[in-house]
N, C-alpha and C. Protein backbone atom coordinates (compact mmCIF):
# COMPACT_ATOMS: atom_id res chain seq x y z
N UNK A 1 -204.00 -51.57 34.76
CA UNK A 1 -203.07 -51.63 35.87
C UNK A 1 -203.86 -51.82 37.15
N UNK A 2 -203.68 -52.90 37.91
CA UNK A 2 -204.10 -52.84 39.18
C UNK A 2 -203.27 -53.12 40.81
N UNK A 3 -203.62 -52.25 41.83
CA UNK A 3 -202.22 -52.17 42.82
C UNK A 3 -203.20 -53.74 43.50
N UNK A 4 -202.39 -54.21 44.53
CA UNK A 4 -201.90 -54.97 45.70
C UNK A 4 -203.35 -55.03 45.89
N UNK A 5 -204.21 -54.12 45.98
CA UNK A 5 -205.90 -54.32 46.59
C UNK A 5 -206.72 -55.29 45.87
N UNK A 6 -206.42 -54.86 44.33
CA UNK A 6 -207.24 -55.34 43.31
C UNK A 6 -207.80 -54.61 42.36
N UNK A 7 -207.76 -53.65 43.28
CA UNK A 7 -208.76 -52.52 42.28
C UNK A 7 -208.47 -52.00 41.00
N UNK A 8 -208.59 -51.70 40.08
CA UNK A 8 -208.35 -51.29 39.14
C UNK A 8 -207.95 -49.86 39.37
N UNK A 9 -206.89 -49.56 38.49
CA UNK A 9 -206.31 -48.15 38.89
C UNK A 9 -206.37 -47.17 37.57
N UNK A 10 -207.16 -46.29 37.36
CA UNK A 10 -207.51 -45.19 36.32
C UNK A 10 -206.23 -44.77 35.54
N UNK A 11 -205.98 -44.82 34.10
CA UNK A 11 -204.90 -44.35 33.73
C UNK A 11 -204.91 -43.06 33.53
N UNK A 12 -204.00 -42.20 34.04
CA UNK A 12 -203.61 -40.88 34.22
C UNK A 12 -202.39 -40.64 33.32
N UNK A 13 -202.18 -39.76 33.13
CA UNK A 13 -201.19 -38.47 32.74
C UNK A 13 -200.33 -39.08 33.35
N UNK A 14 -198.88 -39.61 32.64
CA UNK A 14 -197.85 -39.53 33.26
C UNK A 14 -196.86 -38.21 33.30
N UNK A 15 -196.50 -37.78 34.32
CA UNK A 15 -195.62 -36.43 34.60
C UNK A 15 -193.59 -36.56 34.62
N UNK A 16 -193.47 -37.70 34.78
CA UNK A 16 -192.21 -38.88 35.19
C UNK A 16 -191.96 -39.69 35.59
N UNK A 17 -190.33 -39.67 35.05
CA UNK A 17 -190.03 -40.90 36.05
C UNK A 17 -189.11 -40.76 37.43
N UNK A 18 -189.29 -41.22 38.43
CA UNK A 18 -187.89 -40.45 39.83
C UNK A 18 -187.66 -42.14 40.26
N UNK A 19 -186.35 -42.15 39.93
CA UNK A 19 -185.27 -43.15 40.61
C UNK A 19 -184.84 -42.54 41.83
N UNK A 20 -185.00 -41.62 41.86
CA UNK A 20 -183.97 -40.94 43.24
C UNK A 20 -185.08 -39.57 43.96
N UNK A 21 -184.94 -39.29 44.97
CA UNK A 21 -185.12 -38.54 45.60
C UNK A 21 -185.42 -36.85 44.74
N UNK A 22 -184.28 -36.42 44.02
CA UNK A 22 -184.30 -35.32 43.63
C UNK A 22 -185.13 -35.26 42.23
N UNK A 23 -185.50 -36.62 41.71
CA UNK A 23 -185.83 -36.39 40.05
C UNK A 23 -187.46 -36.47 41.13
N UNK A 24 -188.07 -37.22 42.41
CA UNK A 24 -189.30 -36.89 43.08
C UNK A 24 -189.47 -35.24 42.71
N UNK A 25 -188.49 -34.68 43.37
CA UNK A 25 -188.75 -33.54 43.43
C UNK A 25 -189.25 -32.77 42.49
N UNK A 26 -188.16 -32.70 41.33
CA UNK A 26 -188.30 -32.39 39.68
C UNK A 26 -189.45 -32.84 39.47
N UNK A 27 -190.00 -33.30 39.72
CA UNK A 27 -191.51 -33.46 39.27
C UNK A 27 -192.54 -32.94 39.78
N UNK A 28 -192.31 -32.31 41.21
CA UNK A 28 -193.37 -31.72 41.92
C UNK A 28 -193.05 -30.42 41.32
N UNK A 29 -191.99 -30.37 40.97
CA UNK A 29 -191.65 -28.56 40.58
C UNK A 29 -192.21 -28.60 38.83
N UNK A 30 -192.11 -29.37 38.27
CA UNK A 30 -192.76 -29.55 36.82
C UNK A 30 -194.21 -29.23 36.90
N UNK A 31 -194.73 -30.13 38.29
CA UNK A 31 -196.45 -30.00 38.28
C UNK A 31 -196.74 -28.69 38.08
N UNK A 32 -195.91 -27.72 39.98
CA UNK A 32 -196.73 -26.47 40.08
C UNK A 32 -196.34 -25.58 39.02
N UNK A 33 -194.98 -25.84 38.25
CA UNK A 33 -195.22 -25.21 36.76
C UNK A 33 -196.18 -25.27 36.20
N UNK A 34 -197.07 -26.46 35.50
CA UNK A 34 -198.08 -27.00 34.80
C UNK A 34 -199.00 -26.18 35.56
N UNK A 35 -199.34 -26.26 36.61
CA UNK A 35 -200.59 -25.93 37.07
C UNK A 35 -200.41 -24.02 37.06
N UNK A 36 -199.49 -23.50 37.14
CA UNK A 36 -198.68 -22.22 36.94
C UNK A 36 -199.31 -20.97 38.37
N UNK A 37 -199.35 -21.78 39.24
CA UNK A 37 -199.57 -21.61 40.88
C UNK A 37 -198.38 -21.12 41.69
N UNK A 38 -198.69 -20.49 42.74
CA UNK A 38 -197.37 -20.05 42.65
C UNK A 38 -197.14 -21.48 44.62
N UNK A 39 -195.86 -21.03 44.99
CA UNK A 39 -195.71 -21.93 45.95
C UNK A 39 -196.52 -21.50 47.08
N UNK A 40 -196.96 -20.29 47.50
CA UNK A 40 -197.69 -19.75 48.63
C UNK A 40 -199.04 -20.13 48.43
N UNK A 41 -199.96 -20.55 47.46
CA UNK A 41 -201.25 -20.77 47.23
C UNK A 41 -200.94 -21.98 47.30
N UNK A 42 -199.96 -23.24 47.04
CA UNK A 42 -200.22 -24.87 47.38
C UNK A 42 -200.00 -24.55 49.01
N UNK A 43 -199.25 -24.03 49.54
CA UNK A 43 -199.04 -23.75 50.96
C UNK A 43 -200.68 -23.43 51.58
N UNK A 44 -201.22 -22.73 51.64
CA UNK A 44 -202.54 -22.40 51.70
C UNK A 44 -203.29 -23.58 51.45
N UNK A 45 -203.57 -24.23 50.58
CA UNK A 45 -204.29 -25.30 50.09
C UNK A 45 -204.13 -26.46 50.94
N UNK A 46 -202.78 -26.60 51.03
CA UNK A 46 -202.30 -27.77 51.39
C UNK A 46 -202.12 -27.70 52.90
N UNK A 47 -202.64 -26.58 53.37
CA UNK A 47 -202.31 -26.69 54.95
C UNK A 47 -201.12 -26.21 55.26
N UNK A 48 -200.01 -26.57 54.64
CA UNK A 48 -199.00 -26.27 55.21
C UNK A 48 -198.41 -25.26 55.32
N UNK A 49 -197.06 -25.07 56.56
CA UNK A 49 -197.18 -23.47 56.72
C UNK A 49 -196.66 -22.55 55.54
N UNK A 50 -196.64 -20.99 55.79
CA UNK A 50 -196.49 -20.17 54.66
C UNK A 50 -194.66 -20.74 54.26
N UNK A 51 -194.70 -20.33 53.08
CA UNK A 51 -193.44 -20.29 52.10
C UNK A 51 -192.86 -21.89 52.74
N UNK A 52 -193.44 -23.02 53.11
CA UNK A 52 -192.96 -24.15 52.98
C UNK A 52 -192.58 -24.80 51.79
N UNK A 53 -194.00 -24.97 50.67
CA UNK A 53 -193.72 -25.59 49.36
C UNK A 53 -192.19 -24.79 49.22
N UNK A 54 -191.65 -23.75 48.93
CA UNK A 54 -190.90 -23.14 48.53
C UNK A 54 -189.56 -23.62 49.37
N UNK A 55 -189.47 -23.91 50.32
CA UNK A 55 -188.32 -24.50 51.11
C UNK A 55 -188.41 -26.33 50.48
N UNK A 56 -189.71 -26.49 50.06
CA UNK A 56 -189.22 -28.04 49.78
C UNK A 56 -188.83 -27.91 48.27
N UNK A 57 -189.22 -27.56 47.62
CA UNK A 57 -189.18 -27.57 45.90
C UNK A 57 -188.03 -26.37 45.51
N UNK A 58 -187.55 -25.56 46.41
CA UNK A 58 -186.61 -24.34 45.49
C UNK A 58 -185.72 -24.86 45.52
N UNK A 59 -184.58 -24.16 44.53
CA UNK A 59 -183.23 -24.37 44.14
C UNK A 59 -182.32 -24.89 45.16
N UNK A 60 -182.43 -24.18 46.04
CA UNK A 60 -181.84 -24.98 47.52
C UNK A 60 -182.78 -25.31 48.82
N UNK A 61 -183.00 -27.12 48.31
CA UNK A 61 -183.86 -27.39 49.19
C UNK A 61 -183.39 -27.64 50.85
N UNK A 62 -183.97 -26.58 51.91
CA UNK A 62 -183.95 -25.77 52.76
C UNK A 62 -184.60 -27.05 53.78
N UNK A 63 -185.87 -27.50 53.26
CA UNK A 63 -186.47 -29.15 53.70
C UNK A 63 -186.22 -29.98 53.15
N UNK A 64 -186.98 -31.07 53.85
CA UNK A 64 -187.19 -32.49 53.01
C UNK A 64 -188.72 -32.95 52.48
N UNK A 65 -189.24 -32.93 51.81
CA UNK A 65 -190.65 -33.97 51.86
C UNK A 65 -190.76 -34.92 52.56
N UNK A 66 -191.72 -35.13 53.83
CA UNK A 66 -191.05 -36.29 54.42
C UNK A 66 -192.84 -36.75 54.94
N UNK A 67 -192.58 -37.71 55.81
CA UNK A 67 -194.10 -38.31 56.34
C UNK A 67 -195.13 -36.96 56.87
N UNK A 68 -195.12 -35.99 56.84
CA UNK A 68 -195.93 -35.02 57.30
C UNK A 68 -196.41 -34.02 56.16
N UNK A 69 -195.49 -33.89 55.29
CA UNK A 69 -195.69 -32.83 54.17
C UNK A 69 -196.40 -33.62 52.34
N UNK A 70 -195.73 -34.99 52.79
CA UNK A 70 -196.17 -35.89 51.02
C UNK A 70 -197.16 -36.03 50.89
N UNK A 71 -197.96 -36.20 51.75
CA UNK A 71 -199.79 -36.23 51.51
C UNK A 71 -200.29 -35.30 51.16
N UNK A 72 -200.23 -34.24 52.32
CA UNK A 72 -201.26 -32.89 51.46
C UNK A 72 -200.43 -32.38 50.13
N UNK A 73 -199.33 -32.16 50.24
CA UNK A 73 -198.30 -32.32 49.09
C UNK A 73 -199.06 -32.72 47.54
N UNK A 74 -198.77 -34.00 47.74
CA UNK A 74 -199.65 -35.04 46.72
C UNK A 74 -201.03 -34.65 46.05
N UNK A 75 -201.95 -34.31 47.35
CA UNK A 75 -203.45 -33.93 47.00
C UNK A 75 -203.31 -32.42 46.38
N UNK A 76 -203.03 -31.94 46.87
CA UNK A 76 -202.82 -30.77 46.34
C UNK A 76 -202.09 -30.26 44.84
N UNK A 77 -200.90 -30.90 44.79
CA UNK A 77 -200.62 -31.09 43.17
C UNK A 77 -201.81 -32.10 42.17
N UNK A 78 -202.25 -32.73 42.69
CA UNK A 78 -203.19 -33.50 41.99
C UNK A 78 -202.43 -34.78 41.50
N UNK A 79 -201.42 -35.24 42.08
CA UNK A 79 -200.67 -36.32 42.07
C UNK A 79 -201.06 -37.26 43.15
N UNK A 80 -200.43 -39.19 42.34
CA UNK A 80 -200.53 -40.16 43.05
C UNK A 80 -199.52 -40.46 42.61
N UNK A 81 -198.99 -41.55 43.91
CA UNK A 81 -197.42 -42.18 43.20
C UNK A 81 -197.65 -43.62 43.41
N UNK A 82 -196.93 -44.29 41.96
CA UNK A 82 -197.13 -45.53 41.59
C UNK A 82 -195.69 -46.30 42.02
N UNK A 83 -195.64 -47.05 42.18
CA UNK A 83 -194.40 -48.21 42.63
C UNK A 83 -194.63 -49.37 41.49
N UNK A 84 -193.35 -49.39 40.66
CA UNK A 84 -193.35 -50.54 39.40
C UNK A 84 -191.88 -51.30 40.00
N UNK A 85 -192.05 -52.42 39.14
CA UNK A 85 -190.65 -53.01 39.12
C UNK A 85 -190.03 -52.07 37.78
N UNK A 86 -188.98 -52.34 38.26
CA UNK A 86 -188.01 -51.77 37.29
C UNK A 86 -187.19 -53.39 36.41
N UNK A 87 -187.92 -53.14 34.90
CA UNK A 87 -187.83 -54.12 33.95
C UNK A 87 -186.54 -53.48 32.80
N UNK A 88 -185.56 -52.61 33.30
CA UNK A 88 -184.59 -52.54 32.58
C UNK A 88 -183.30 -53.55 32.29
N UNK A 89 -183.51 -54.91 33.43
CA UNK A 89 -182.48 -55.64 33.03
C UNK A 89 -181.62 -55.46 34.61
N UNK A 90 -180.98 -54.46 34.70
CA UNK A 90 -180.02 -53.98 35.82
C UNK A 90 -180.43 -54.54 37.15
N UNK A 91 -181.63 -54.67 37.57
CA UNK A 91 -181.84 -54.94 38.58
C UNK A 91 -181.71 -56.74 38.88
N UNK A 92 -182.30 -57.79 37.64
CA UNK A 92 -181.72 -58.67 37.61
C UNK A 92 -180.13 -59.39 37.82
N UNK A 93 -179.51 -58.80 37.01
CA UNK A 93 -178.39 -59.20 36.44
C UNK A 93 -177.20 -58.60 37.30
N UNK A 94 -177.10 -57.45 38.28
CA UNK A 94 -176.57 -57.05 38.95
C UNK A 94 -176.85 -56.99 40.43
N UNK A 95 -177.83 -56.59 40.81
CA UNK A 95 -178.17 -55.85 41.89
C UNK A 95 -178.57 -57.87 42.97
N UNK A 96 -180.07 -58.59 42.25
CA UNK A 96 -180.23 -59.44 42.80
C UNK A 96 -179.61 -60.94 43.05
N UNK A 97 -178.38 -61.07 42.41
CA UNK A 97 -177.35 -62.07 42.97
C UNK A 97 -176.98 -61.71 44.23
N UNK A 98 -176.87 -60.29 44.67
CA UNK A 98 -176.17 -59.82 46.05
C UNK A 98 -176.95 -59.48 47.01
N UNK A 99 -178.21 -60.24 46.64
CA UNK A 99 -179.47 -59.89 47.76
C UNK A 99 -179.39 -61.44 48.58
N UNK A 100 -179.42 -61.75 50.00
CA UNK A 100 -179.30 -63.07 50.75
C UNK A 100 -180.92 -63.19 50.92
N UNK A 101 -181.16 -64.46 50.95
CA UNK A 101 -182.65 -65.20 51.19
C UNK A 101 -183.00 -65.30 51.98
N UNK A 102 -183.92 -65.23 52.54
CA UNK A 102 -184.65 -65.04 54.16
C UNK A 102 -185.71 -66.12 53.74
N UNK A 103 -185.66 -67.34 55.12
CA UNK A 103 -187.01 -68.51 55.03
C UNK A 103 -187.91 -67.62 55.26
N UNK A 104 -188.32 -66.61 56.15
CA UNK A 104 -189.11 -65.45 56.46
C UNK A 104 -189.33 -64.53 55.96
N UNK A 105 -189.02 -64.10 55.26
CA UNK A 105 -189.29 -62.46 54.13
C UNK A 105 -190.26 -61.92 54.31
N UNK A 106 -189.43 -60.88 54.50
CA UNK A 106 -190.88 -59.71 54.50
C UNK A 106 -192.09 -60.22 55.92
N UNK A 107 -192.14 -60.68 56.83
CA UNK A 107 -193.07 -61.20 57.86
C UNK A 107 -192.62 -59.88 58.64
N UNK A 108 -191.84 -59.27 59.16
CA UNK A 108 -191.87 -58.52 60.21
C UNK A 108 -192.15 -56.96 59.40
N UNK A 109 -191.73 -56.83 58.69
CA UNK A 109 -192.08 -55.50 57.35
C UNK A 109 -192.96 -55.23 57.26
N UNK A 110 -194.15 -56.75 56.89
CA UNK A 110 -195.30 -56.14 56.56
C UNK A 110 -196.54 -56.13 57.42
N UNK A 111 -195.95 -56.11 59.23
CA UNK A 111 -197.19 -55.95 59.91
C UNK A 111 -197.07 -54.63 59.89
N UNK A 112 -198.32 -54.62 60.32
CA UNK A 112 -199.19 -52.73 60.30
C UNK A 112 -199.51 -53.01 61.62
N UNK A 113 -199.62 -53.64 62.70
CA UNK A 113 -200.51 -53.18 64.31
C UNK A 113 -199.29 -52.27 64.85
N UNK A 114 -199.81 -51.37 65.44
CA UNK A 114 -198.56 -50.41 65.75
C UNK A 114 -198.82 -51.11 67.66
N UNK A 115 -197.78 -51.35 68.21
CA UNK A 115 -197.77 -52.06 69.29
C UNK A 115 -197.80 -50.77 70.76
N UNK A 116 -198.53 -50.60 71.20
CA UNK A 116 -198.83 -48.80 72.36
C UNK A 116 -197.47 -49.59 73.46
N UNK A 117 -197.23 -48.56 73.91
CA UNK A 117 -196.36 -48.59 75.21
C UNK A 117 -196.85 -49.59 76.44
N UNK A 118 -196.32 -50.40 77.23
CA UNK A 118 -196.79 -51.05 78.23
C UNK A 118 -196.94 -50.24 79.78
N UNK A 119 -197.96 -50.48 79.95
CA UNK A 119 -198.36 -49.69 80.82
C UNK A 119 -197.90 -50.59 82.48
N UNK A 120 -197.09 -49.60 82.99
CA UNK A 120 -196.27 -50.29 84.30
C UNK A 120 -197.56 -50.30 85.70
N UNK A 121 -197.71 -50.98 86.89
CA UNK A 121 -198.17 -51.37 87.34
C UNK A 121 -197.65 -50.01 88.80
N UNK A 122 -198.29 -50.09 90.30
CA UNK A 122 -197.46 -49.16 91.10
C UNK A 122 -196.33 -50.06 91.50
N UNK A 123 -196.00 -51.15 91.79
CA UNK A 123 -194.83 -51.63 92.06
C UNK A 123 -193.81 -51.39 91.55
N UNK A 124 -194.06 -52.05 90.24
CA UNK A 124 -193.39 -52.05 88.82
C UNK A 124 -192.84 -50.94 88.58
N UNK A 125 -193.31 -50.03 88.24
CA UNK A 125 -193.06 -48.24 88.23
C UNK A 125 -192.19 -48.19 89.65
N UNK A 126 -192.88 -48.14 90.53
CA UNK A 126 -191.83 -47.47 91.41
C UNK A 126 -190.39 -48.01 91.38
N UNK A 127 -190.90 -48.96 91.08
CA UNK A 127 -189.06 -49.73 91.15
C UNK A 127 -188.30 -49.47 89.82
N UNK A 128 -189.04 -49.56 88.98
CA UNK A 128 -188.49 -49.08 87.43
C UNK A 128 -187.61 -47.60 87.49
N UNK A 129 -188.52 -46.86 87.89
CA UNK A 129 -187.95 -45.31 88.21
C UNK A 129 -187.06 -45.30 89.21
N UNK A 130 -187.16 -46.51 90.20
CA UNK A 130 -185.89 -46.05 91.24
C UNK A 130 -184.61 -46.53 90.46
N UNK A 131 -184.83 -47.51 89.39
CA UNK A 131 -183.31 -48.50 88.39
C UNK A 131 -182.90 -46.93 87.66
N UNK A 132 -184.39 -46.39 87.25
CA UNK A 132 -183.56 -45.23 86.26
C UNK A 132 -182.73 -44.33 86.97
N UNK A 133 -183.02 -43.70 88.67
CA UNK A 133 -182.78 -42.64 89.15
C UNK A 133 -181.20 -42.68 89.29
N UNK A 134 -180.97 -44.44 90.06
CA UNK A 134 -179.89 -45.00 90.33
C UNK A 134 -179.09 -45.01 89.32
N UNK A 135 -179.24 -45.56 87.78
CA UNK A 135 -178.61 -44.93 86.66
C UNK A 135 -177.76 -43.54 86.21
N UNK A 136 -179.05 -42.94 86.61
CA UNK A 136 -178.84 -41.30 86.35
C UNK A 136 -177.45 -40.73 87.77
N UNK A 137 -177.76 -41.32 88.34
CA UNK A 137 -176.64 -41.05 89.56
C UNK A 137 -175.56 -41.61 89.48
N UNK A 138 -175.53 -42.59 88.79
CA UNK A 138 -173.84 -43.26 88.46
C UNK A 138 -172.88 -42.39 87.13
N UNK A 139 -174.04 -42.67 86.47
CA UNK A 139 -173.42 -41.42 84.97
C UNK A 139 -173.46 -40.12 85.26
N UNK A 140 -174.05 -39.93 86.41
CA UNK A 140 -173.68 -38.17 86.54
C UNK A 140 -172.40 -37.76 87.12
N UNK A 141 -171.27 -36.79 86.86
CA UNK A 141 -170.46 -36.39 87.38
C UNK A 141 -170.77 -35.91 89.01
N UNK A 142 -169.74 -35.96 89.90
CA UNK A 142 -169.72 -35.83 91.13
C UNK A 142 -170.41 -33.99 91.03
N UNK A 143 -169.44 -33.11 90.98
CA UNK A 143 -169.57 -31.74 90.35
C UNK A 143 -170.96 -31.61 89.80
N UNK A 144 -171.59 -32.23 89.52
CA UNK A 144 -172.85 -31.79 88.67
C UNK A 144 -173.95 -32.20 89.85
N UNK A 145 -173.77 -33.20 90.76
CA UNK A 145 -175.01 -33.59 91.81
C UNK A 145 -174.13 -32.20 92.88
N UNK A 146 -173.40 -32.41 92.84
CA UNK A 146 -173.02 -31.18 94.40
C UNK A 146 -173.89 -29.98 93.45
N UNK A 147 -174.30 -29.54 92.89
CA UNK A 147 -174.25 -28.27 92.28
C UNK A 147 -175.66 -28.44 92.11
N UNK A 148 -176.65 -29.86 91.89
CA UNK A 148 -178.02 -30.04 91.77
C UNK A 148 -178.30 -29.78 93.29
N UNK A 149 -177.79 -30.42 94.47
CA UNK A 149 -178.26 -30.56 95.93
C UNK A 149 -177.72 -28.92 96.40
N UNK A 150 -176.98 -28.15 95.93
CA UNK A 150 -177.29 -26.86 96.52
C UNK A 150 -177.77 -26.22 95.95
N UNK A 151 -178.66 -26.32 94.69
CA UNK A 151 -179.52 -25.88 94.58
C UNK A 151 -180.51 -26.40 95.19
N UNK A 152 -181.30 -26.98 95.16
CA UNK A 152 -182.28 -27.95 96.26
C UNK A 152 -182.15 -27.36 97.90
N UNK A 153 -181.08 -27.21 98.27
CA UNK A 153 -180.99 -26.73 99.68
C UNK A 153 -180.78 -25.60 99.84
N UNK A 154 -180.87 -24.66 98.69
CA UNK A 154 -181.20 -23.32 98.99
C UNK A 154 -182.96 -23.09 98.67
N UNK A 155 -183.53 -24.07 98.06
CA UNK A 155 -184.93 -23.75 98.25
C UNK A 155 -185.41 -24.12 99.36
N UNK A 156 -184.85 -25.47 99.85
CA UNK A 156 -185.55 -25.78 101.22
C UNK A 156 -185.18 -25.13 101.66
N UNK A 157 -183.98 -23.79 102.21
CA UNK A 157 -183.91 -22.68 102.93
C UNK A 157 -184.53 -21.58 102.84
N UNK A 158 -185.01 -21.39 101.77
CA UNK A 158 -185.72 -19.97 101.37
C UNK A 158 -187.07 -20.53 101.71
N UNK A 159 -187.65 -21.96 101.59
CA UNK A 159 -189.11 -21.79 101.60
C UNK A 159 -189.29 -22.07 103.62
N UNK A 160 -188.29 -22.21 103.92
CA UNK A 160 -188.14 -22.37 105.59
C UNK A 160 -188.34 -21.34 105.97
N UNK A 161 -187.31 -20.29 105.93
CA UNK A 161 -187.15 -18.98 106.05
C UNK A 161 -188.12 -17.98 105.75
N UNK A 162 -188.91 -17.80 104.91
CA UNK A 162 -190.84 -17.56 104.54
C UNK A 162 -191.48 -17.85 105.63
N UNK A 163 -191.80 -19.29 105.40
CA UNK A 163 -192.53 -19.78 106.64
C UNK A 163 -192.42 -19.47 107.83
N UNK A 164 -191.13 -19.30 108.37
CA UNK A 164 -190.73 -18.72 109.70
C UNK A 164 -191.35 -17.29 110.27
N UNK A 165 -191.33 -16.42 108.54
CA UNK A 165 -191.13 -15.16 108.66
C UNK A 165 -193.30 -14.80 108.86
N UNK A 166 -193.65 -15.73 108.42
CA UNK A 166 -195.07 -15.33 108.40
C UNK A 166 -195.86 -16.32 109.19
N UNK A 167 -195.63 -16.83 110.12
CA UNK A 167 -195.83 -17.43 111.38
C UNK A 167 -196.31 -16.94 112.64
N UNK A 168 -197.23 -17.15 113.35
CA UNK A 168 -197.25 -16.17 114.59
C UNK A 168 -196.98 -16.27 115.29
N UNK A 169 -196.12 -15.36 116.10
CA UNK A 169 -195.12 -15.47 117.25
C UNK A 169 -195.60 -16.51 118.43
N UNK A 170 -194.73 -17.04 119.01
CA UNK A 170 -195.24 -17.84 120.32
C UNK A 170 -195.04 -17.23 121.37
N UNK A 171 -196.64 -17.55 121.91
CA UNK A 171 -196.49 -17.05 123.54
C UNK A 171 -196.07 -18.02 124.89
C-alpha cells in the first residue's frame, strides 16, 4: 500500500472500519480497551486536559474530536488513519451519477498557502475604521448611543472635577 507521497506504507493491525463519525469513535474506545489504560493516563500522555479522553470517548459524548484533540489523540493510541475508496459498488452506481463536473476540480481545495491578513496602510486604516465606526452608528439603536455618551460624559466630569480638586489655587 502506498499514500499520495509514494512512500510505502507498513502494514499494521487493522482495528476497523468507521463510515461515520461514531464507528471513528468505537474504535478509539476498542483501542484504549486493547491497550487496558484507563482515560486519565491517555489524557496525561497526550497532553490533553484531565478527564478529556473521557468526555470524547464516554457513553455520552460531552466533546467532539476535532482539529486540536485527533493528533495527540492518534499518537497516543498508537493509531494512523488510512483513507480508501470505498469498492462496495454503492458509491458507483448511486451516489456518482448525482455528483456535477467541474473543468476545475479540486484547484481551489487543494492549495495549502494559508493567505495572512492584509496589512492596511495609515490612510487606509484611518479611513477603514472611520467606514466601520460610521457603520456601527447606523445599526446602533438611538437609546443605546444616548446611554454610551453619558457614560463618556460622566468620566469627562469626574476626571475634570479631580483635576480641579488637586490644582493649586490661583493667586
Amino acid at each position: 500500500m502506498q499514500h499520495e507521497g509514494g512512500e510505502p506504507v507498513a502494514s499494521a493491525e487493522v482495528f476497523g472500519e468507521a463510515r461515520s463519525y461514531t464507528e471513528l469513535i468505537g474504535i478509539f474506545r476498542h483501542r484504549v480497551a486493547a491497550l487496558g489504560c484507563t482515560c486519565e493516563t491517555v489524557d496525561a500522555v497526550a497532553g490533553l486536559p484531565l478527564r478529556y479522553t473521557a468526555k470524547l470517548l464516554g457513553p455520552r459524548m460531552v466533546r467532539s474530536v476535532g482539529r486540536a484533540s485527533l493528533g495527540p489523540l492518534l499518537a497516543t493510541l498508537g493509531l494512523r488513519l488510512f483513507v480508501a475508496a470505498d469498492t462496495s459498488g454503492d458509491f458507483e452506481q448511486r451516489i456518482r451519477p448525482r455528483l456535477t463536473l467541474s473543468r476545475h476540480a479540486g484547484g481551489r481545495l487543494l492549495a495549502s498557502v494559508k493567505h495572512g491578513r492584509r496589512r492596511l496602510s495609515g490612510k487606509e486604516a484611518s479611513e477603514y475604521f472611520r467606514l466601520l465606526r460610521a457603520k456601527q452608528l447606523v445599526l446602533q439603536q438611538p437609546r443605546v448611543r444616548r446611554r454610551i455618551a453619558k457614560i463618556a460624559a460622566r468620566a469627562r466630569w469626574r476626571n475634570g472635577a479631580s483635576r480641579r480638586s488637586e490644582a493649586p489655587p490661583v493667586r
